[in-house]
Every structure is written in structure tokens, then in C-alpha cells.
N, C-alpha and C. Protein backbone atom coordinates (compact mmCIF):
# COMPACT_ATOMS: atom_id res chain seq x y z
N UNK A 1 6.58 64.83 7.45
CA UNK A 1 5.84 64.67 6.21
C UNK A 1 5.08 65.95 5.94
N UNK A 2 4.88 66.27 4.70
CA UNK A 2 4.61 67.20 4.45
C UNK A 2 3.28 67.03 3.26
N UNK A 3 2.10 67.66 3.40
CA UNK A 3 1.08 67.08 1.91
C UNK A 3 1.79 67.64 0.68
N UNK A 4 1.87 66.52 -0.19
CA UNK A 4 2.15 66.69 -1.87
C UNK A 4 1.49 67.31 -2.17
N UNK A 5 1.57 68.65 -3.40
CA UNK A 5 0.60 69.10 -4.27
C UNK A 5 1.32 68.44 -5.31
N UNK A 6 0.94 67.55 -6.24
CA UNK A 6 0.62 66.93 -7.64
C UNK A 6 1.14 67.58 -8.49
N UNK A 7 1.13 69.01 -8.63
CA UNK A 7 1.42 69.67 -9.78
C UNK A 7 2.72 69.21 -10.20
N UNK A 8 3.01 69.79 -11.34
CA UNK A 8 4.02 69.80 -12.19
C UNK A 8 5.29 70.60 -11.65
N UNK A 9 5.98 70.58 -11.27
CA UNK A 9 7.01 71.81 -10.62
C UNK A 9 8.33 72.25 -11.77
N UNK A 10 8.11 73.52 -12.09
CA UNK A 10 8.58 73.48 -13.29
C UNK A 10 10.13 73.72 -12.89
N UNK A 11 10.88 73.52 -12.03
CA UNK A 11 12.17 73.52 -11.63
C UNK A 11 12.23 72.12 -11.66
N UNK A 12 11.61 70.65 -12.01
CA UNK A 12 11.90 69.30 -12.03
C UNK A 12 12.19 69.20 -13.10
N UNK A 13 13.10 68.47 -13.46
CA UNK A 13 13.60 67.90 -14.79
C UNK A 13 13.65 66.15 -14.52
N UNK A 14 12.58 65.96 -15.33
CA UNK A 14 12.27 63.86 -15.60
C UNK A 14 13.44 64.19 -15.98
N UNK A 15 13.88 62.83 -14.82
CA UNK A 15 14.80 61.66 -15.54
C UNK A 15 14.39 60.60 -15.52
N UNK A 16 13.49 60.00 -15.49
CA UNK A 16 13.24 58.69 -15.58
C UNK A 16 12.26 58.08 -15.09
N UNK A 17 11.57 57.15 -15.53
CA UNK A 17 9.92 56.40 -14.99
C UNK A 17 9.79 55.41 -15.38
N UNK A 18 8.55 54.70 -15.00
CA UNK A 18 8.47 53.21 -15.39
C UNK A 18 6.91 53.10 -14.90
N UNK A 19 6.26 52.01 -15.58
CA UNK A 19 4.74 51.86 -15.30
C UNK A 19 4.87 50.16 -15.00
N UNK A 20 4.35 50.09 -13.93
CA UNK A 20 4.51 48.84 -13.31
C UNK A 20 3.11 47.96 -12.99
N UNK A 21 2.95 46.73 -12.99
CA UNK A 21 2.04 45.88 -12.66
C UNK A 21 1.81 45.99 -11.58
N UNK A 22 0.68 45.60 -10.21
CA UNK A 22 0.47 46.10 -8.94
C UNK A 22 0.74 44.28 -8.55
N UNK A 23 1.93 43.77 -8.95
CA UNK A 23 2.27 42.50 -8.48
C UNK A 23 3.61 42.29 -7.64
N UNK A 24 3.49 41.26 -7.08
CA UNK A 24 4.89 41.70 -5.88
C UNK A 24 6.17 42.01 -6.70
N UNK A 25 6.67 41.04 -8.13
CA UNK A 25 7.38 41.17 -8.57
C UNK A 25 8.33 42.46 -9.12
N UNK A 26 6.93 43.31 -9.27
CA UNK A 26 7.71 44.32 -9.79
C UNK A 26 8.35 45.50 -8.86
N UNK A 27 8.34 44.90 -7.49
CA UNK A 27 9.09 45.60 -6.63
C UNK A 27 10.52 45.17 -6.94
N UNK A 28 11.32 44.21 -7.55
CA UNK A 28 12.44 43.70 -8.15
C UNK A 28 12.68 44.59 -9.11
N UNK A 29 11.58 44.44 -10.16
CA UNK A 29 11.57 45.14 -11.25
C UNK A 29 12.09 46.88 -11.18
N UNK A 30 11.25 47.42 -10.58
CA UNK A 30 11.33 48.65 -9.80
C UNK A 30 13.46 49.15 -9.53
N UNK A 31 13.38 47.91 -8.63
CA UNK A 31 14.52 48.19 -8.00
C UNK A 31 15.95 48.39 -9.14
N UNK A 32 15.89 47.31 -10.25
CA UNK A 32 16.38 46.79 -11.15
C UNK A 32 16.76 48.46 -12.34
N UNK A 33 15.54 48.40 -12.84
CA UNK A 33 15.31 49.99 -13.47
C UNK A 33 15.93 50.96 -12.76
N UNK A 34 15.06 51.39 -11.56
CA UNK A 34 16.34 52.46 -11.11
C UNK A 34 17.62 52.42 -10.78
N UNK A 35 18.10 51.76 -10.73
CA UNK A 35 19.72 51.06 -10.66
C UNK A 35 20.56 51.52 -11.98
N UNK A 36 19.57 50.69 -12.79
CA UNK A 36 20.01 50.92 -13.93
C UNK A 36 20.20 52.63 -14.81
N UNK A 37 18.81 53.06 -14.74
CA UNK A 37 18.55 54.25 -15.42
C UNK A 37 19.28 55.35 -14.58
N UNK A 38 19.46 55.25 -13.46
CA UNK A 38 19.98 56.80 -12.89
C UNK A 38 21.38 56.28 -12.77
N UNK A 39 22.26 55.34 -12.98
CA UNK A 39 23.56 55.33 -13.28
C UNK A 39 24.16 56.35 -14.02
N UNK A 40 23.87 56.41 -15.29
CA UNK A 40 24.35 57.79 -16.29
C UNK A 40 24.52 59.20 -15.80
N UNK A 41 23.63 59.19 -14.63
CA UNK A 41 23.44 60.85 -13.74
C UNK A 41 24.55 60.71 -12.93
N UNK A 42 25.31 59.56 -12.84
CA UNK A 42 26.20 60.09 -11.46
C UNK A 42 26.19 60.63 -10.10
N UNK A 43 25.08 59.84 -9.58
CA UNK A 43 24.57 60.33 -8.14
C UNK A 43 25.08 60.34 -7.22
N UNK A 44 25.47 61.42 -5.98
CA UNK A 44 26.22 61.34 -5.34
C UNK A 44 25.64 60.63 -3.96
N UNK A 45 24.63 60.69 -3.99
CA UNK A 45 23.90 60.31 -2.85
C UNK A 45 23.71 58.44 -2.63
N UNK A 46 23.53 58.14 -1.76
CA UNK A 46 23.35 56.54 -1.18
C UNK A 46 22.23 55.74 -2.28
N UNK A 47 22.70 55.35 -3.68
CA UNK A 47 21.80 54.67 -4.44
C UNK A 47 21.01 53.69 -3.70
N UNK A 48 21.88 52.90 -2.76
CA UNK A 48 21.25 51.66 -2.07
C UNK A 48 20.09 52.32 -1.10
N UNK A 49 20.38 53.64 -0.21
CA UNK A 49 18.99 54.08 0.31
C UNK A 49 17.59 54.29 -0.15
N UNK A 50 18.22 54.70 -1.53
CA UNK A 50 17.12 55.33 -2.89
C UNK A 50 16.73 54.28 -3.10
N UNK A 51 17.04 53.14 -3.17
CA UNK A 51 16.65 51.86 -3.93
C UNK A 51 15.73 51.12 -2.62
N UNK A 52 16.29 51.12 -1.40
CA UNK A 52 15.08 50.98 -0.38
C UNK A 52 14.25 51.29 0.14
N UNK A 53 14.41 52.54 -0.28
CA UNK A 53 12.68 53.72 -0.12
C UNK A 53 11.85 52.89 -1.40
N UNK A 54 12.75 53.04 -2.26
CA UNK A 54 11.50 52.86 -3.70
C UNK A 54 11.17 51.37 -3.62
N UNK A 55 11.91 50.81 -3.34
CA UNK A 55 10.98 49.49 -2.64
C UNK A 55 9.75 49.64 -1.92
N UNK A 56 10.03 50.36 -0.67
CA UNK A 56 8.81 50.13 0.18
C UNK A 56 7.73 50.81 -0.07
N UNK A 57 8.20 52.13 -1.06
CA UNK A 57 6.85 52.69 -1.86
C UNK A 57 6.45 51.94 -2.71
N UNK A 58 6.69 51.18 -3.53
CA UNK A 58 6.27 50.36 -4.58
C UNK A 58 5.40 49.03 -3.74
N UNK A 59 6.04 48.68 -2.80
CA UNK A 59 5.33 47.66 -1.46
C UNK A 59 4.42 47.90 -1.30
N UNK A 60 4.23 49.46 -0.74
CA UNK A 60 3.00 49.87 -0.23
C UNK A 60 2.03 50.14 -1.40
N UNK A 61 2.07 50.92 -2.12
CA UNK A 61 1.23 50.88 -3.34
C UNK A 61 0.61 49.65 -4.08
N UNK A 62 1.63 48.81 -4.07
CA UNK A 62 0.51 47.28 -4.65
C UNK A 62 -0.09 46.61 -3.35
N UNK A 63 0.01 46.51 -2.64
CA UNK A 63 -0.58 46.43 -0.99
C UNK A 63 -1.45 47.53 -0.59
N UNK A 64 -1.86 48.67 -0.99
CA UNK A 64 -2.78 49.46 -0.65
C UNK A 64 -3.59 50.17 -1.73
N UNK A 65 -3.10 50.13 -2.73
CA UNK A 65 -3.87 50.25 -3.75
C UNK A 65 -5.10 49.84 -4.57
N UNK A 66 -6.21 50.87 -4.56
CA UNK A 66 -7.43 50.25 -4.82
C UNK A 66 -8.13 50.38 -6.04
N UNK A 67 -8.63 49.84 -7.05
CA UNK A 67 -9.60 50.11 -7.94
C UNK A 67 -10.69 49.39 -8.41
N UNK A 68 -11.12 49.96 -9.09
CA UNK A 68 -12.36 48.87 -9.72
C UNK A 68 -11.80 48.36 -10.98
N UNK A 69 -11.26 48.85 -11.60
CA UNK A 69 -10.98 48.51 -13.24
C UNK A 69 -8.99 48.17 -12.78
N UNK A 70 -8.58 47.44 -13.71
CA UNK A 70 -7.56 47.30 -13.87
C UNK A 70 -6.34 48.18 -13.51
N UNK A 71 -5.16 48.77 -12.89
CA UNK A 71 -4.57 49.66 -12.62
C UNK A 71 -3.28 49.46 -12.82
N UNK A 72 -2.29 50.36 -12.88
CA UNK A 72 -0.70 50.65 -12.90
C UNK A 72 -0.26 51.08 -11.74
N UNK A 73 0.92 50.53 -11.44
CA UNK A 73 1.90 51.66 -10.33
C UNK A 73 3.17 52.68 -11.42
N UNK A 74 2.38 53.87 -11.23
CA UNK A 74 3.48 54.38 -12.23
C UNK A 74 5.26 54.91 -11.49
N UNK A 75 5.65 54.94 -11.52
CA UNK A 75 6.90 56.02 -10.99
C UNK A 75 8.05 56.44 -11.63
N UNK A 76 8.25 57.94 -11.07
CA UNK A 76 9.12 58.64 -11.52
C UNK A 76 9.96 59.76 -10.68
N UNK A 77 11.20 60.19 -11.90
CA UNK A 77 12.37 60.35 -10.84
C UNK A 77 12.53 61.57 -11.28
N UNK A 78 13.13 62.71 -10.76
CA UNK A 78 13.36 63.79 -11.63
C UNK A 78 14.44 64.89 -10.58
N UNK A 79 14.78 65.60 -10.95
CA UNK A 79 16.01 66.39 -10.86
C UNK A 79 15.36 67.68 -10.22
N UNK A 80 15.64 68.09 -9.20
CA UNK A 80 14.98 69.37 -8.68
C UNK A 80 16.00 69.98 -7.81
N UNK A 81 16.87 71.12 -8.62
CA UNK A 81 18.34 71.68 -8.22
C UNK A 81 19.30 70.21 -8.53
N UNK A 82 19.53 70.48 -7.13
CA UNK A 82 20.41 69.56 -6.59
C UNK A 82 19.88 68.13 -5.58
N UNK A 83 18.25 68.16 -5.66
CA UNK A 83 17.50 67.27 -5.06
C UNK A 83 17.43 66.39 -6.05
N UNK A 84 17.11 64.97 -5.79
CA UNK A 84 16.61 63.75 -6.53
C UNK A 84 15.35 63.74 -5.54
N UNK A 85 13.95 63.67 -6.29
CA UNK A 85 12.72 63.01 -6.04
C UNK A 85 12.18 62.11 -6.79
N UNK A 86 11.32 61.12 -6.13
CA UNK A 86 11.25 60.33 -6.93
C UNK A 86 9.43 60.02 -6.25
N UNK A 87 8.47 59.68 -7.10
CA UNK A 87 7.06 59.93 -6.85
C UNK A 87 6.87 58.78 -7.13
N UNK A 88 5.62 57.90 -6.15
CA UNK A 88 5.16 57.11 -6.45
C UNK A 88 3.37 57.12 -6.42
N UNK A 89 2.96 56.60 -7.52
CA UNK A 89 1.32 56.68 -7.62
C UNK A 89 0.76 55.78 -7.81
N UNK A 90 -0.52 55.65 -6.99
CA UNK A 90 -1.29 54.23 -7.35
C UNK A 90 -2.52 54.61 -7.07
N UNK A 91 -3.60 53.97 -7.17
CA UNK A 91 -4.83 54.37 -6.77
C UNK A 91 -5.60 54.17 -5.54
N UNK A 92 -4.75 54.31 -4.42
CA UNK A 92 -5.40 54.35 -3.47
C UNK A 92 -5.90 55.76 -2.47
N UNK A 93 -6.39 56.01 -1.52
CA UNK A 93 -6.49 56.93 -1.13
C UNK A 93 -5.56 57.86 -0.05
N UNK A 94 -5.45 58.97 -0.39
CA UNK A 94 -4.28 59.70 0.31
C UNK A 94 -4.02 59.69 1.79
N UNK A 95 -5.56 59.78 2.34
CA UNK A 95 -5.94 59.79 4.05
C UNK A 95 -5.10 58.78 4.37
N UNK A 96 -4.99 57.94 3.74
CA UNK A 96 -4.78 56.34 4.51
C UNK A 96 -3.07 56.64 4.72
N UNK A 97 -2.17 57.38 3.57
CA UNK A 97 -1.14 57.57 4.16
C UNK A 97 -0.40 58.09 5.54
N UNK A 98 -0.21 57.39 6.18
CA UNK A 98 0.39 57.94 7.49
C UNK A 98 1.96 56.91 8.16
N UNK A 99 2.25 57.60 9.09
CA UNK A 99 3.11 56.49 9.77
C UNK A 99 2.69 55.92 10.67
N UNK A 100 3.35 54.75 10.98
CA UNK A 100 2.64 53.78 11.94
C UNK A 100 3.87 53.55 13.16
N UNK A 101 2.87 53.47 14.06
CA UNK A 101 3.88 52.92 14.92
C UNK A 101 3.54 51.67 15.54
N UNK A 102 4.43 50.89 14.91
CA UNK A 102 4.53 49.42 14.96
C UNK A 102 4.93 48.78 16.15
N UNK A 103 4.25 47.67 16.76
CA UNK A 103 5.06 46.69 17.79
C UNK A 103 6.15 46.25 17.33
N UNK A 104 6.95 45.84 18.68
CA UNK A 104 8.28 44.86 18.25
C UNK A 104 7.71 43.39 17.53
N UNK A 105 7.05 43.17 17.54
CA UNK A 105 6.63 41.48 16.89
C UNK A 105 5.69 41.74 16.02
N UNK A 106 5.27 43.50 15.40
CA UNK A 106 4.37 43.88 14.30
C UNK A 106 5.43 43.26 13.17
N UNK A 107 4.74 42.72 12.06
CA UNK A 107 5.51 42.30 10.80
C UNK A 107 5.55 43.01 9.66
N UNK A 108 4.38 44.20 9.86
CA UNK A 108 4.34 45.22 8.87
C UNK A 108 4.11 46.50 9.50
N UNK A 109 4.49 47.53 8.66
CA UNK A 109 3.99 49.12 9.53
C UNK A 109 5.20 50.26 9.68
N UNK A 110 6.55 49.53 8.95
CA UNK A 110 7.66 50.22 9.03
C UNK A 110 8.01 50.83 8.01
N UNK A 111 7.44 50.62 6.45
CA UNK A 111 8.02 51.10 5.50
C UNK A 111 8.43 52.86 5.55
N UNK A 112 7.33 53.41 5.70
CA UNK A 112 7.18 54.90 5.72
C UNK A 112 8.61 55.52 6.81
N UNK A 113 8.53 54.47 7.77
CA UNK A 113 9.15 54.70 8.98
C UNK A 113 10.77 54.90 8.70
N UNK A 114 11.38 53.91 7.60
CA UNK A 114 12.56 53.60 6.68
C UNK A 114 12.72 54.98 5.94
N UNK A 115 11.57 55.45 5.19
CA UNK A 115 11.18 56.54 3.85
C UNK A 115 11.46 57.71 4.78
N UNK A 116 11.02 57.81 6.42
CA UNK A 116 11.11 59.03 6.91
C UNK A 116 12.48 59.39 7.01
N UNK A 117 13.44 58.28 7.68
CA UNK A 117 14.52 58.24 8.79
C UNK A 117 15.64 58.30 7.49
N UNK A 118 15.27 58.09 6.17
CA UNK A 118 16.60 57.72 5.06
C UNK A 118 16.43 58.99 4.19
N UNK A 119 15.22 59.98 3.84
CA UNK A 119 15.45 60.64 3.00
C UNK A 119 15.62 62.36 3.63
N UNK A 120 15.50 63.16 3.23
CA UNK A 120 15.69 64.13 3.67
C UNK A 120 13.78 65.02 4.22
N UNK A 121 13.28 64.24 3.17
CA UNK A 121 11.35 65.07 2.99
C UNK A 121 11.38 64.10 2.42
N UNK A 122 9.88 63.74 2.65
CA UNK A 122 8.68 62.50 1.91
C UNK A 122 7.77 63.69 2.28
N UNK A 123 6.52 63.15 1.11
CA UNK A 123 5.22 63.89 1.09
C UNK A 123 3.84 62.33 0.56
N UNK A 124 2.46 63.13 0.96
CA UNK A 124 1.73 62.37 0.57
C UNK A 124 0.61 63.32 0.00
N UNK A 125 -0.14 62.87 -1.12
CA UNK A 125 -1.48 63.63 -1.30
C UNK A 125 -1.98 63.08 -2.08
N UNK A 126 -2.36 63.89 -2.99
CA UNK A 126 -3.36 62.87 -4.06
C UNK A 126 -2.72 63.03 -5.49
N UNK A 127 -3.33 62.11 -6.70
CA UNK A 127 -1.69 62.39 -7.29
C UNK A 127 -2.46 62.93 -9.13
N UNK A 128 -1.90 63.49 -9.35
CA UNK A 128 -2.64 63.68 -10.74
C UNK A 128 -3.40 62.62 -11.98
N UNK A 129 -3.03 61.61 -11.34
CA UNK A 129 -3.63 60.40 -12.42
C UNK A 129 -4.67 60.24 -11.28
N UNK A 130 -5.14 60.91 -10.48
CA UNK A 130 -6.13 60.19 -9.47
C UNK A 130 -5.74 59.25 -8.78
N UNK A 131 -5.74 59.12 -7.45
CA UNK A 131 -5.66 58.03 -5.93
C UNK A 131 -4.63 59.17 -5.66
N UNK A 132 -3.48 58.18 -5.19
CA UNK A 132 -2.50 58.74 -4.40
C UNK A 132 -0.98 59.10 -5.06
N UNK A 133 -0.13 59.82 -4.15
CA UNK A 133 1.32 59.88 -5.19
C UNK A 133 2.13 60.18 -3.26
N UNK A 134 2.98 59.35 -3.53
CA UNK A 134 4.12 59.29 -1.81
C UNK A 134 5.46 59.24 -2.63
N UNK A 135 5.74 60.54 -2.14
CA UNK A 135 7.41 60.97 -2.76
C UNK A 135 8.12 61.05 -1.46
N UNK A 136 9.61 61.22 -2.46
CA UNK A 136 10.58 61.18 -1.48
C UNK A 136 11.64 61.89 -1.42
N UNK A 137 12.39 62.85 -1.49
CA UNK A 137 13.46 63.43 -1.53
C UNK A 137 14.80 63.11 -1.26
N UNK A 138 15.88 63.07 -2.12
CA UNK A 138 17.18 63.48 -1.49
C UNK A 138 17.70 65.03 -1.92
N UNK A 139 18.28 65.72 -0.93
CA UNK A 139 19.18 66.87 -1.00
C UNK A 139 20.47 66.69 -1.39
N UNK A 140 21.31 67.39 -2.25
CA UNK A 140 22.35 66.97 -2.84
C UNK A 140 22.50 65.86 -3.20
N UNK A 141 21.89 64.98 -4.72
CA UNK A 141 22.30 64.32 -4.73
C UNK A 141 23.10 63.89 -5.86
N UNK A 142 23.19 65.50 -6.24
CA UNK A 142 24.49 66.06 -7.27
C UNK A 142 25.44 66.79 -7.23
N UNK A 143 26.63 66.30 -7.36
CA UNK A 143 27.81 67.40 -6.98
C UNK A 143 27.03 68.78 -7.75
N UNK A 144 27.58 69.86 -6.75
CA UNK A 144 27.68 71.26 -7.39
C UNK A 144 28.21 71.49 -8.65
């Protein structure tokens, strides 16, 4: 893992986002959208891996996410070379991101652990809408 800087990286090209409720459902929702929306790109890379990272980021964010006033889980996907990243933000705090190392009969504590072992780079820091933003990388996940 590596700390996120937030900024804008002007070699990313959005493809795609969604602003989500911090309710379990819209980890479906989540999954559903990106399925859908990055079809047209022709990805060469393991959609079904992409689709189980962004689960467990979307998991973790309505499960760790904190505010006082009402909040969103926003996320988005974008094109960097030949990388697919995809950022997730919520308002919780960045420190708290880490990996865990879980017991065999722990029932939670693996997501990150999935996010490490499936993508190529994940990052954590703090995210420009304020709290946090936990991305994820794939390398090639466009033909040349």
C-alpha cells in the first residue's frame, strides 16, 4: 500500500462514477453499475476481480464511515495509460485504513486483504471531498 495523494492526475481520464447511499444495498448497486458502465471500454482485465474489490471498498466505507450531517459514498473509475483505477470515498478517517490480520474464526478483517492480493497497487489517504478515498489499481487493463 502506498498513501493516496487526492489530486487530480492529469494522465486519468473519468470513465465513470456513481454517488451512493452509505446503506448495505448499495454494495449491489455499486456492483450492478460497474458491470454495466465499463462494458463499452472493453476491459481486458478480470471484471469479476474489479467487481470484488469494489465491493469490499464500498463494504468498508458504509461500515467505517463517519459524519455528523448526512453523507454519500461517492466512486469513480478512470483510465490511467493502460491502468484501470477506481477510488473510493467516504468520510471516514484515513489512519484507520490499514490491513488486518485476521483469525481463522475472525468474520471480518479481510477485505483490504482480497484488494491487496487481486489488484496490482491499492492506496489510502485522505480524499478531496474530505474523510477518506481507498483506490485500487489494475495494470493493463487495455489491450495496447
Amino acid at each position: 500500500m502506498v498513501d493516496a495523494h487526492d489530486e487530480p492526475d492529469a494522465a486519468a481520464s473519468p470513465i465513470g462514477g456513481m454517488t451512493l447511499y452509505p446503506v448495505p444495498e448499495s454494495v449491489h448497486r455499486a456492483r450492478r453499475w460497474f458491470r454495466k458502465f465499463t462494458a463499452p471500454y472493453y476491459l481486458v482485465c478480470s471484471i469479476d476481480d474489479c467487481v470484488l474489490m469494489l465491493s469490499e471498498l464500498v463494504t468498508n466505507a458504509i461500515l467505517y464511515g463517519e459524519a455528523e450531517e448526512p453523507w454519500r459514498v461517492r466512486v469513480e473509475w478512470c483510465r490511467v495509460g493502460q491502468a484501470l483505477r477506481v477510488n473510493v470515498h467516504n468520510p471516514g478517517f484515513p489512519a484507520d485504513v490499514r490491513l488486518r490480520e485476521p483469525g481463522a474464526n475472525d468474520a471480518h478483517g479481510r477485505g483490504l486483504l482480497l484488494v491487496d492480493a487481486l489488484s496490482d497497487s491499492w492506496s489510502a489517504g485522505p480524499s478531496r471531498f474530505g474523510g477518506t478515498v481507498v483506490s485500487f489499481q489494475v495494470d493493463d487493463a487495455w489491450k495496447s
